[in-house]
Protein backbone atom coordinates (compact mmCIF):
# COMPACT_ATOMS: atom_id res chain seq x y z
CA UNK A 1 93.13 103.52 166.55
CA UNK A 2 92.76 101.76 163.06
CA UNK A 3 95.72 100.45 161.42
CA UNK A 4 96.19 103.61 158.60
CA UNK A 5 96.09 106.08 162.03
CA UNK A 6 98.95 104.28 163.50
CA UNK A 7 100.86 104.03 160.05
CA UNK A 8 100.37 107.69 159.75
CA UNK A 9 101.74 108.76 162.44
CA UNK A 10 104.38 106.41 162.49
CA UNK A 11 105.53 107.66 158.61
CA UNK A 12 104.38 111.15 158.36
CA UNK A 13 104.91 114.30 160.06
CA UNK A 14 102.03 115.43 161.91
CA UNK A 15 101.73 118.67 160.20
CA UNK A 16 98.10 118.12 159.96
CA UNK A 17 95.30 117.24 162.45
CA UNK A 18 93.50 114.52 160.39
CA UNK A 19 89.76 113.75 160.64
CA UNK A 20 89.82 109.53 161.85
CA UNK A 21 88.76 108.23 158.14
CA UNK A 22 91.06 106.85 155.30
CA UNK A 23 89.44 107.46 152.18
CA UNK A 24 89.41 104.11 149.71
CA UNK A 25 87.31 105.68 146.65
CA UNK A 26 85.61 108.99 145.83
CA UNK A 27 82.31 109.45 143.36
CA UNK A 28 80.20 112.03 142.52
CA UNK A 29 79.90 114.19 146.02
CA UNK A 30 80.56 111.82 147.83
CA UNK A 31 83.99 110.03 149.94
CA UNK A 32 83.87 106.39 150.71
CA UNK A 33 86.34 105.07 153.40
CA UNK A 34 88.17 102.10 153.66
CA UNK A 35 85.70 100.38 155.85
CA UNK A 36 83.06 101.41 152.95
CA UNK A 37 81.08 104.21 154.92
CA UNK A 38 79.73 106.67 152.45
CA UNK A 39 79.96 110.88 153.62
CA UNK A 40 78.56 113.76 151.79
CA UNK A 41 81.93 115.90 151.12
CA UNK A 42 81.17 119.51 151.93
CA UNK A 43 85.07 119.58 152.27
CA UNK A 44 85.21 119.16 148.61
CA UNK A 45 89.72 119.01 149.68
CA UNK A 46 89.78 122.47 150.93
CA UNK A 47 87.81 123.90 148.08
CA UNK A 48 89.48 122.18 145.20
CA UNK A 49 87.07 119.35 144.09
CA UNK A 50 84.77 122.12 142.67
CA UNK A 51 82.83 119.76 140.03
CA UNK A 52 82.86 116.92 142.94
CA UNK A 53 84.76 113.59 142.64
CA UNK A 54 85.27 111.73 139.24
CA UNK A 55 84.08 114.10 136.93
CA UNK A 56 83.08 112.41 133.62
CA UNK A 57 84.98 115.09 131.38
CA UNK A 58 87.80 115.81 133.72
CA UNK A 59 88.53 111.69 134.19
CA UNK A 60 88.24 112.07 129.91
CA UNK A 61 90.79 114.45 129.91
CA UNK A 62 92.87 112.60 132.28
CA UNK A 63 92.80 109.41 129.92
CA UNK A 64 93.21 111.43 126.86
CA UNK A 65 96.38 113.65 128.10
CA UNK A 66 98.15 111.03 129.79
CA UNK A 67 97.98 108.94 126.58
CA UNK A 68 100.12 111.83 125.19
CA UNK A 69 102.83 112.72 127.81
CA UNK A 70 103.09 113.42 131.45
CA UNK A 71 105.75 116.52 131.15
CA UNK A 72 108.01 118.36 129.44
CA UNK A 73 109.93 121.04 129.66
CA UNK A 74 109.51 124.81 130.20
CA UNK A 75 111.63 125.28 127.12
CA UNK A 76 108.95 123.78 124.47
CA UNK A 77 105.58 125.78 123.93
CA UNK A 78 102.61 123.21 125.82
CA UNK A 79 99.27 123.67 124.01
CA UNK A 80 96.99 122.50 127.45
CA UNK A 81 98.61 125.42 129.01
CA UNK A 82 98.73 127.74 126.57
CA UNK A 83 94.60 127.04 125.47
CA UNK A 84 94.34 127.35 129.45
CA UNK A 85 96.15 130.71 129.96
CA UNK A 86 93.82 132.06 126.90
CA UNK A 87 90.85 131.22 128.44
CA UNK A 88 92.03 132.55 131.96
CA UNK A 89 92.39 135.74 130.38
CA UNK A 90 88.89 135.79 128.39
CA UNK A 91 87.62 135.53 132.15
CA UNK A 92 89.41 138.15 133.67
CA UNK A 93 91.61 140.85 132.90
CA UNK A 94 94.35 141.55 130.02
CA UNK A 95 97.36 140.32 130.16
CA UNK A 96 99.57 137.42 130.64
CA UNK A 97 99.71 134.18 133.15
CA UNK A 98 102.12 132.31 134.73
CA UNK A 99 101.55 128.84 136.08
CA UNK A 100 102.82 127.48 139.54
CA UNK A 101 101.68 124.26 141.58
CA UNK A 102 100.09 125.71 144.41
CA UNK A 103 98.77 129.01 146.15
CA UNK A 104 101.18 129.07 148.36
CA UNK A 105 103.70 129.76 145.25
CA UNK A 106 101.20 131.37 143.35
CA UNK A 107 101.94 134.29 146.38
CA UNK A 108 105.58 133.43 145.60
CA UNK A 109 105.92 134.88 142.40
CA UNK A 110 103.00 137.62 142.86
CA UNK A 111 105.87 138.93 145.98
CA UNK A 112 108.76 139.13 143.31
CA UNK A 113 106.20 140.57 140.41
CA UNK A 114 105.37 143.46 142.85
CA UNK A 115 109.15 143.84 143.72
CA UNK A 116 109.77 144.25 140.05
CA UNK A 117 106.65 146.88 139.73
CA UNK A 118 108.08 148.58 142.43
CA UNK A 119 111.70 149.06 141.07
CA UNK A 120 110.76 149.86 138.04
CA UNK A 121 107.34 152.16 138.69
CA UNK A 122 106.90 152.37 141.78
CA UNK A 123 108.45 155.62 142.99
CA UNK A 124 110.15 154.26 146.28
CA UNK A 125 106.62 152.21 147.16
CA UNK A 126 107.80 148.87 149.08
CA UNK A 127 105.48 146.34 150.98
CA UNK A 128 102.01 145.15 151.00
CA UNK A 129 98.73 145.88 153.06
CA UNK A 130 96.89 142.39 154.12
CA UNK A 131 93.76 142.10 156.18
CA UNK A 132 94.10 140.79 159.55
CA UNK A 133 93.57 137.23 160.07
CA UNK A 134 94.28 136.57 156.23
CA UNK A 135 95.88 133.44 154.74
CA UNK A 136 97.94 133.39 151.70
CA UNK A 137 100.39 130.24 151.94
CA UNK A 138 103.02 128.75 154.59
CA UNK A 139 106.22 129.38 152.24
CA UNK A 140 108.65 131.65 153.60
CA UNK A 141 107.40 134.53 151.33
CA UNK A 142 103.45 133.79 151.64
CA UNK A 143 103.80 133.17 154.98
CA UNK A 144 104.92 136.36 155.82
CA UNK A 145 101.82 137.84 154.40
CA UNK A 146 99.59 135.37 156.48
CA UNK A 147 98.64 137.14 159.68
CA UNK A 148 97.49 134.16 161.81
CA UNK A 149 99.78 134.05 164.45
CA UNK A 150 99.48 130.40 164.74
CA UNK A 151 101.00 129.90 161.37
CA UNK A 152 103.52 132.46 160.72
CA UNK A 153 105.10 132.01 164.36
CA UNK A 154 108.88 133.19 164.74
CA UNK A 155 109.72 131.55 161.38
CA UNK A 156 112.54 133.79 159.27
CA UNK A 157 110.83 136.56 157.88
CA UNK A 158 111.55 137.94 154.33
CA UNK A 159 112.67 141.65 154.79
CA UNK A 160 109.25 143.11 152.95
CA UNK A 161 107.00 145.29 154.95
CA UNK A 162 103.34 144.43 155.72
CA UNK A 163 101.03 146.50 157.08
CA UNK A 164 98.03 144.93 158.95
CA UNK A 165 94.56 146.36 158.35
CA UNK A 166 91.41 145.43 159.86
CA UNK A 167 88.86 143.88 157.51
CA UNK A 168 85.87 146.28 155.95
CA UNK A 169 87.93 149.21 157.79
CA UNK A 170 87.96 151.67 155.19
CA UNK A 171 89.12 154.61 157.37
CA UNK A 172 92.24 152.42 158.51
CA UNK A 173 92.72 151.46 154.93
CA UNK A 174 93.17 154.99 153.52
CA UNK A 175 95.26 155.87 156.39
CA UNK A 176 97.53 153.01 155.96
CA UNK A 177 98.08 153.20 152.57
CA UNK A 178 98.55 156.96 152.37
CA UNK A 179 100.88 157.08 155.94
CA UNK A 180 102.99 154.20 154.63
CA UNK A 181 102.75 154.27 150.72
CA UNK A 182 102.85 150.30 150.12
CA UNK A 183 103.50 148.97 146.39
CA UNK A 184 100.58 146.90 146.76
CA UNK A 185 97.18 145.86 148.21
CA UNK A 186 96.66 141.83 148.96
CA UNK A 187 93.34 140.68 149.70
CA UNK A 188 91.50 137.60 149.27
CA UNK A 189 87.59 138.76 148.27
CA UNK A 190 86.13 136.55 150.85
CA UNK A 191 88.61 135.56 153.81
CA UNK A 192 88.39 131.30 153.66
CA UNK A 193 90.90 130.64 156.73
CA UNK A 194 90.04 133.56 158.53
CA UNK A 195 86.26 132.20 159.27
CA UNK A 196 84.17 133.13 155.29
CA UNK A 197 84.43 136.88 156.26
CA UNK A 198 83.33 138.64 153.12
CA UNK A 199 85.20 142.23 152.29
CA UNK A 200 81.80 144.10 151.33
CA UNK A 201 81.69 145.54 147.83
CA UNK A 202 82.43 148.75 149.18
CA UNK A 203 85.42 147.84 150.60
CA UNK A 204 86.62 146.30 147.67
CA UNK A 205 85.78 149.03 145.11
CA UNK A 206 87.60 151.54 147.91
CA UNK A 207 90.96 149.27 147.15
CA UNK A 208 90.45 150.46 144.00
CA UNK A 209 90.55 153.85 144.07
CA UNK A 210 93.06 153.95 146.54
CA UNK A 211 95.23 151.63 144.19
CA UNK A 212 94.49 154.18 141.27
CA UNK A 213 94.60 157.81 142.93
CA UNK A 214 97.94 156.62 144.96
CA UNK A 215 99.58 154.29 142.27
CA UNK A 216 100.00 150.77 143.44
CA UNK A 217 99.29 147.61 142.58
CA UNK A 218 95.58 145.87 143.57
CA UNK A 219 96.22 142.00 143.97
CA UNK A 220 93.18 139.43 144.58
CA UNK A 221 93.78 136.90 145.93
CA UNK A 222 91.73 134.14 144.26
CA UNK A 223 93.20 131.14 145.35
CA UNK A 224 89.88 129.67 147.34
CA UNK A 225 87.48 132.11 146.18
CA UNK A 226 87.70 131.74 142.39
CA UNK A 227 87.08 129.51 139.51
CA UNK A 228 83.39 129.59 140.05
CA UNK A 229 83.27 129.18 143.72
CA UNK A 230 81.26 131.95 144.44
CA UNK A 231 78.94 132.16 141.52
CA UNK A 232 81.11 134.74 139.27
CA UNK A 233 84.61 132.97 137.56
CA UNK A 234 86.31 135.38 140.68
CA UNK A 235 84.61 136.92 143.50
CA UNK A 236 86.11 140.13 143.09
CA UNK A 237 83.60 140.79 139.86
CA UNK A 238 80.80 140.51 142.60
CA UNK A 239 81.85 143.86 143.12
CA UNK A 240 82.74 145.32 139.56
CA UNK A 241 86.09 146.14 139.86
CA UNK A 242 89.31 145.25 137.70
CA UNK A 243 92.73 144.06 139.80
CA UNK A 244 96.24 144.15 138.56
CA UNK A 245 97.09 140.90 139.53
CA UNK A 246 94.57 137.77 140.39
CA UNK A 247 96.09 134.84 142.25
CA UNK A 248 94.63 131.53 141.53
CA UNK A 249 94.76 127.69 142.17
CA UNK A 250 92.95 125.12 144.64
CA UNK A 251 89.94 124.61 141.69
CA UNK A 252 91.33 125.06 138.89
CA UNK A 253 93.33 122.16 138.18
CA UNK A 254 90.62 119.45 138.33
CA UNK A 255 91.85 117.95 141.27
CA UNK A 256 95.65 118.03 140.39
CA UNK A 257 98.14 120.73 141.54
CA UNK A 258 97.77 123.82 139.43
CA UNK A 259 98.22 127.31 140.56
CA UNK A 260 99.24 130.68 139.17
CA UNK A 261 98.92 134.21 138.69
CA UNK A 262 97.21 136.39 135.98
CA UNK A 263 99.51 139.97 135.84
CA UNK A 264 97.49 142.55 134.20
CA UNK A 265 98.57 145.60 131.57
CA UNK A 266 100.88 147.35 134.60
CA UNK A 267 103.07 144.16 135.12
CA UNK A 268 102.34 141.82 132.36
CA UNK A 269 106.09 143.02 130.48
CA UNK A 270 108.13 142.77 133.60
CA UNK A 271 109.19 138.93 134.43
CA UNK A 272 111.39 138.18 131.73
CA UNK A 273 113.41 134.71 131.17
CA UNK A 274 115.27 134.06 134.36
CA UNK A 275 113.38 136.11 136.69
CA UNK A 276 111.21 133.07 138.17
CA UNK A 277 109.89 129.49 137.04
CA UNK A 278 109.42 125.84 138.25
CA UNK A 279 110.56 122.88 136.80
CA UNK A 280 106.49 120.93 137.29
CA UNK A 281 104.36 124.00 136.31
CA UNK A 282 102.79 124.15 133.91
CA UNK A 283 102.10 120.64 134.28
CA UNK A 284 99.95 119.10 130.96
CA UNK A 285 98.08 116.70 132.79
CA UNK A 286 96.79 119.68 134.92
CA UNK A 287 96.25 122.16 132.30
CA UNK A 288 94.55 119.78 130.31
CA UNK A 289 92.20 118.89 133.76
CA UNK A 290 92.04 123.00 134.10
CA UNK A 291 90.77 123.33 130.46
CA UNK A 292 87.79 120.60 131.01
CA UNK A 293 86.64 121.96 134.12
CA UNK A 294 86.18 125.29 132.32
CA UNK A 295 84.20 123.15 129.67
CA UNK A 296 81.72 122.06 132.32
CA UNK A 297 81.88 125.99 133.59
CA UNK A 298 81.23 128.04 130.86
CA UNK A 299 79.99 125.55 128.27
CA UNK A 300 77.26 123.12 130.55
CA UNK A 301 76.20 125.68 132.51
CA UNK A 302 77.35 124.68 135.71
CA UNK A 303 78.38 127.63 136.93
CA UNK A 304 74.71 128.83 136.92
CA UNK A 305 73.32 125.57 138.14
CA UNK A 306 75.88 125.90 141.06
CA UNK A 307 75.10 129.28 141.81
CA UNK A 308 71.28 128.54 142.16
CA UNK A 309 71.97 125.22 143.86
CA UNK A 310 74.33 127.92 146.31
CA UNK A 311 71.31 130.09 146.70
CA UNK A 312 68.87 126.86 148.41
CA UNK A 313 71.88 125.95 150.76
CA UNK A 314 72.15 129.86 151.63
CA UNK A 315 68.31 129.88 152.34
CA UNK A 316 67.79 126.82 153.97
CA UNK A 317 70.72 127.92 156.69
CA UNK A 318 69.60 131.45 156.58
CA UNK A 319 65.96 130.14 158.27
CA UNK A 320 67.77 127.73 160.18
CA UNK A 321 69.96 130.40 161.79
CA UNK A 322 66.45 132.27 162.28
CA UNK A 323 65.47 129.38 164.20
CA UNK A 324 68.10 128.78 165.96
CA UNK A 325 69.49 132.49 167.02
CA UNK A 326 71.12 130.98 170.40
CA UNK A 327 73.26 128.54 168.84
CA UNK A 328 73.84 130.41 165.10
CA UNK A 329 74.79 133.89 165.26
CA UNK A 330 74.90 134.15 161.91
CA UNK A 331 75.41 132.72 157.84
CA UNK A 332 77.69 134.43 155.70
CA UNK A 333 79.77 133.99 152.47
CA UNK A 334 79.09 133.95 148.76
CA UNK A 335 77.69 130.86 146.58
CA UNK A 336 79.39 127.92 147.27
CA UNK A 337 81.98 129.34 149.93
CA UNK A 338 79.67 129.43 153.37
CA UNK A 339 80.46 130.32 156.97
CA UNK A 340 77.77 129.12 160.15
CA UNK A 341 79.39 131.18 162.96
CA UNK A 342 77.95 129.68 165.70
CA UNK A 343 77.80 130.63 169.22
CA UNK A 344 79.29 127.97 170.67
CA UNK A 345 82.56 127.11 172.00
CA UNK A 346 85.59 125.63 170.15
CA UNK A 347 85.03 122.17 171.81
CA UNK A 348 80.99 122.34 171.28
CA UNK A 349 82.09 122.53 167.73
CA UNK A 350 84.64 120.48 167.57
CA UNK A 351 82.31 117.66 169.17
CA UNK A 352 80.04 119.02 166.04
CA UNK A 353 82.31 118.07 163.39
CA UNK A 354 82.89 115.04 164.63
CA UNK A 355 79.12 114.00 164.96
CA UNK A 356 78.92 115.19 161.52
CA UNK A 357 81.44 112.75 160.74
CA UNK A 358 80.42 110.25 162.54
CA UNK A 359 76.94 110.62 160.54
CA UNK A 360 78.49 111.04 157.54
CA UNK A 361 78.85 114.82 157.01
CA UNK A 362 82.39 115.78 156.13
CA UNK A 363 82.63 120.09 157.28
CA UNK A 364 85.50 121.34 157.92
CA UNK A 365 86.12 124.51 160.95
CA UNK A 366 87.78 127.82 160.66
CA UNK A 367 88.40 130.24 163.18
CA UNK A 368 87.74 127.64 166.06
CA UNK A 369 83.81 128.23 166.16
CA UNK A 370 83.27 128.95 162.36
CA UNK A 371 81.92 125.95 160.37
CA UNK A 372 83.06 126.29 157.05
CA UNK A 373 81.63 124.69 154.15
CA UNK A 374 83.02 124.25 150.44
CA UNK A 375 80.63 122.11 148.98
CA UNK A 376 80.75 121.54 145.14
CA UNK A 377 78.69 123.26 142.64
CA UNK A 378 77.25 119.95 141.72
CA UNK A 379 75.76 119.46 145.17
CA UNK A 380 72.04 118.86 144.93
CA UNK A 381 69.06 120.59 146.60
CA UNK A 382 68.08 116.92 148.20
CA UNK A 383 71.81 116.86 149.62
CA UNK A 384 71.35 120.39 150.96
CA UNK A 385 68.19 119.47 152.99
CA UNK A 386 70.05 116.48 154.15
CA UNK A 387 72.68 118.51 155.74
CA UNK A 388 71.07 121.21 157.00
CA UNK A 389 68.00 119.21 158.49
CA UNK A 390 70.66 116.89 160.07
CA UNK A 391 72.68 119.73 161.22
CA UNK A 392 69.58 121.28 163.01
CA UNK A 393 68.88 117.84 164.86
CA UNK A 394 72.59 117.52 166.03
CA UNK A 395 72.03 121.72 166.90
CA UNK A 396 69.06 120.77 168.85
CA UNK A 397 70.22 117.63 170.90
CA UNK A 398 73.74 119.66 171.70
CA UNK A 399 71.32 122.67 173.22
């Protein structure tokens, strides 16, 4: 055990099961560790380091903000947030935003904005339909709306109801939503926790019309899947539809904690002063990282260049799945937001990861046998062959 394990878990509570490495430095897409080994991050900090580590024009907008101030208040108007809010909208749908410091309390305040939709519009319509196996936070509210069993436990439950539907199922969604008239539909486009299990377009475009013909409220939540991730600004444009409310964070804030949630034309007038803030968000150092990693987006063209870049890694573990049918049942997800569900056991791929690691492949696992990879849009196609043709020789020695 190296000297920062045994400080670890002599100082901190062991709320996490941490991969052996303590990172010293971070460049490009790449970690270095204290001992100065170099990995290839396709961990990118649980899909947050979407334009890699060190950013030229996000560490510029570091210097340059934090040259001005640090914080203020929510009572003075804060032109990073303000320009970043704007341009949130221009990429989504009309209306306004409020700013939070995670997911987890972007949920938060999308729970009490549907609470105040549904005492004010929604004709007696309470709760929210979530897909089973979802993750939307570990708060007491979001938490509640996570259905993994091995995070939301027997802690306290708010008093809202939830009805759990299975993924893709639109039969079961109609009849949920019409036996038990909910106020709202949560869903994230692509379910990151629950192993990169894609809602089809279908499925999504069925949300909303049910959300229209039965009036409630569609939420997305965009937390992993958006801010380029998956080749659109959100994933739920993949499949041409328009929410009412679009949860965000993880990416957006440059590597700082930024969150929030964009409430379209049907709840944009309802919070009103008092009803919910934070004393950090919005913070200006993050809003002024959130605006430059839109600059790189939507102005360099990165968003294309990771969406093609997303399309080699795609093809290169499509054919190796081919290859490999008795280890890879199959490759799924959207751009840069992949899933390899193998066939092997939870300890066969736990033994994986930690090859990988050992090699210098950071991957992280979901669903116990689902390798799930974040990599950055600035990941390269020579990176891509790296991985996957080391990935095939560790799947080939492990047969």
């Amino acid at each position: 055990m190296s000297d920062w394990q045994a400080r670890d878990r002599q100082y901190l509570l062991p709320t996490y099961k941490r991969l052996p490495i303590a990172i010293a430095e971070a460049r490009g897409n790449r970690l270095i560790d204290t001992e100065g080994k170099s990995y290839l991050d396709l961990f990118t900090g649980l899909a947050v380091n979407i334009l890699g580590h060190s950013h030229p024009k996000v560490i510029k907008a570091l210097h340059e903000q934090g040259e001005k101030f640090l914080h203020i208040s929510n009572v003075f108007l804060n032109p990073p947030a303000i320009r970043l809010a704007e341009r949130l909208i221009e990429q989504s749908i009309p209306g306004k935003v409020f700013f939070s410091n995670s997911g987890a309390e972007a949920t938060e305040a999308a729970v009490k904005l549907v609470h105040k939709w549904a005492q004010a519009d929604g004709q007696g319509r309470r709760g929210f339909v979530v897909m089973k196996n979802s993750f939307h936070g570990r708060t007491l509210g979001a938490v509640r709306l996570t259905r993994q069993p091995g995070v939301y436990q027997d802690f306290p439950q708010p008093d809202v109801p939830v009805y759990e539907v299975e993924p893709n199922n639109r039969e079961e969604l109609r009849r949920i939503v019409t036996e038990n008239r909910p106020a709202a539909i949560l869903a994230e486009p692509i379910l990151g926790s629950g192993g990169i299990l894609p809602l089809y377009e279908e499925y999504l475009q069925e949300m909303e019309q049910l959300a229209r013909r039965e009036d409630l409220l569609l939420c997305m939540d965009e937390i992993q899947t958006g801010v380029g991730r998956t080749g659109k600004f959100f994933a739920y444009q993949h499949a041409g539809i328009q929410p009412d409310v679009i949860l965000f964070a993880k990416g957006i804030g440059g590597g700082l904690p930024l969150g929030g949630i964009i409430a379209g034309e049907k709840t944009a007038h309802l919070f009103q002063p008092g009803d919910h803030g934070t004393t950090f968000a919005p913070s200006p150092l993050s809003a002024a990282l959130g605006n430059a990693v839109l600059d790189v987006l939507l102005e360099d063209g990165m968003m294309e260049q990771g969406r093609n870049h997303a399309q080699y890694l795609l093809g290169l573990l499509s054919d190796l799945a081919k290859t490999h049918p008795q280890s890879i049942e199959g490759v799924h997800g959207k751009g840069m937001m992949i899933g390899i569900r193998t066939r092997k056991s939870p300890e066969e791929v736990s033994r994986l990861q930690q090859q990988l690691l050992q090699d210098g492949f950071l991957v992280n696992i979901a669903q116990q046998t689902v390798i799930r990879l974040l990599p950055p849009l600035t990941l390269t196609p020579e990176e891509s062959d790296q991985f996957v043709d080391h990935l095939e020789y560790l799947i080939t020695q492990q047969a």
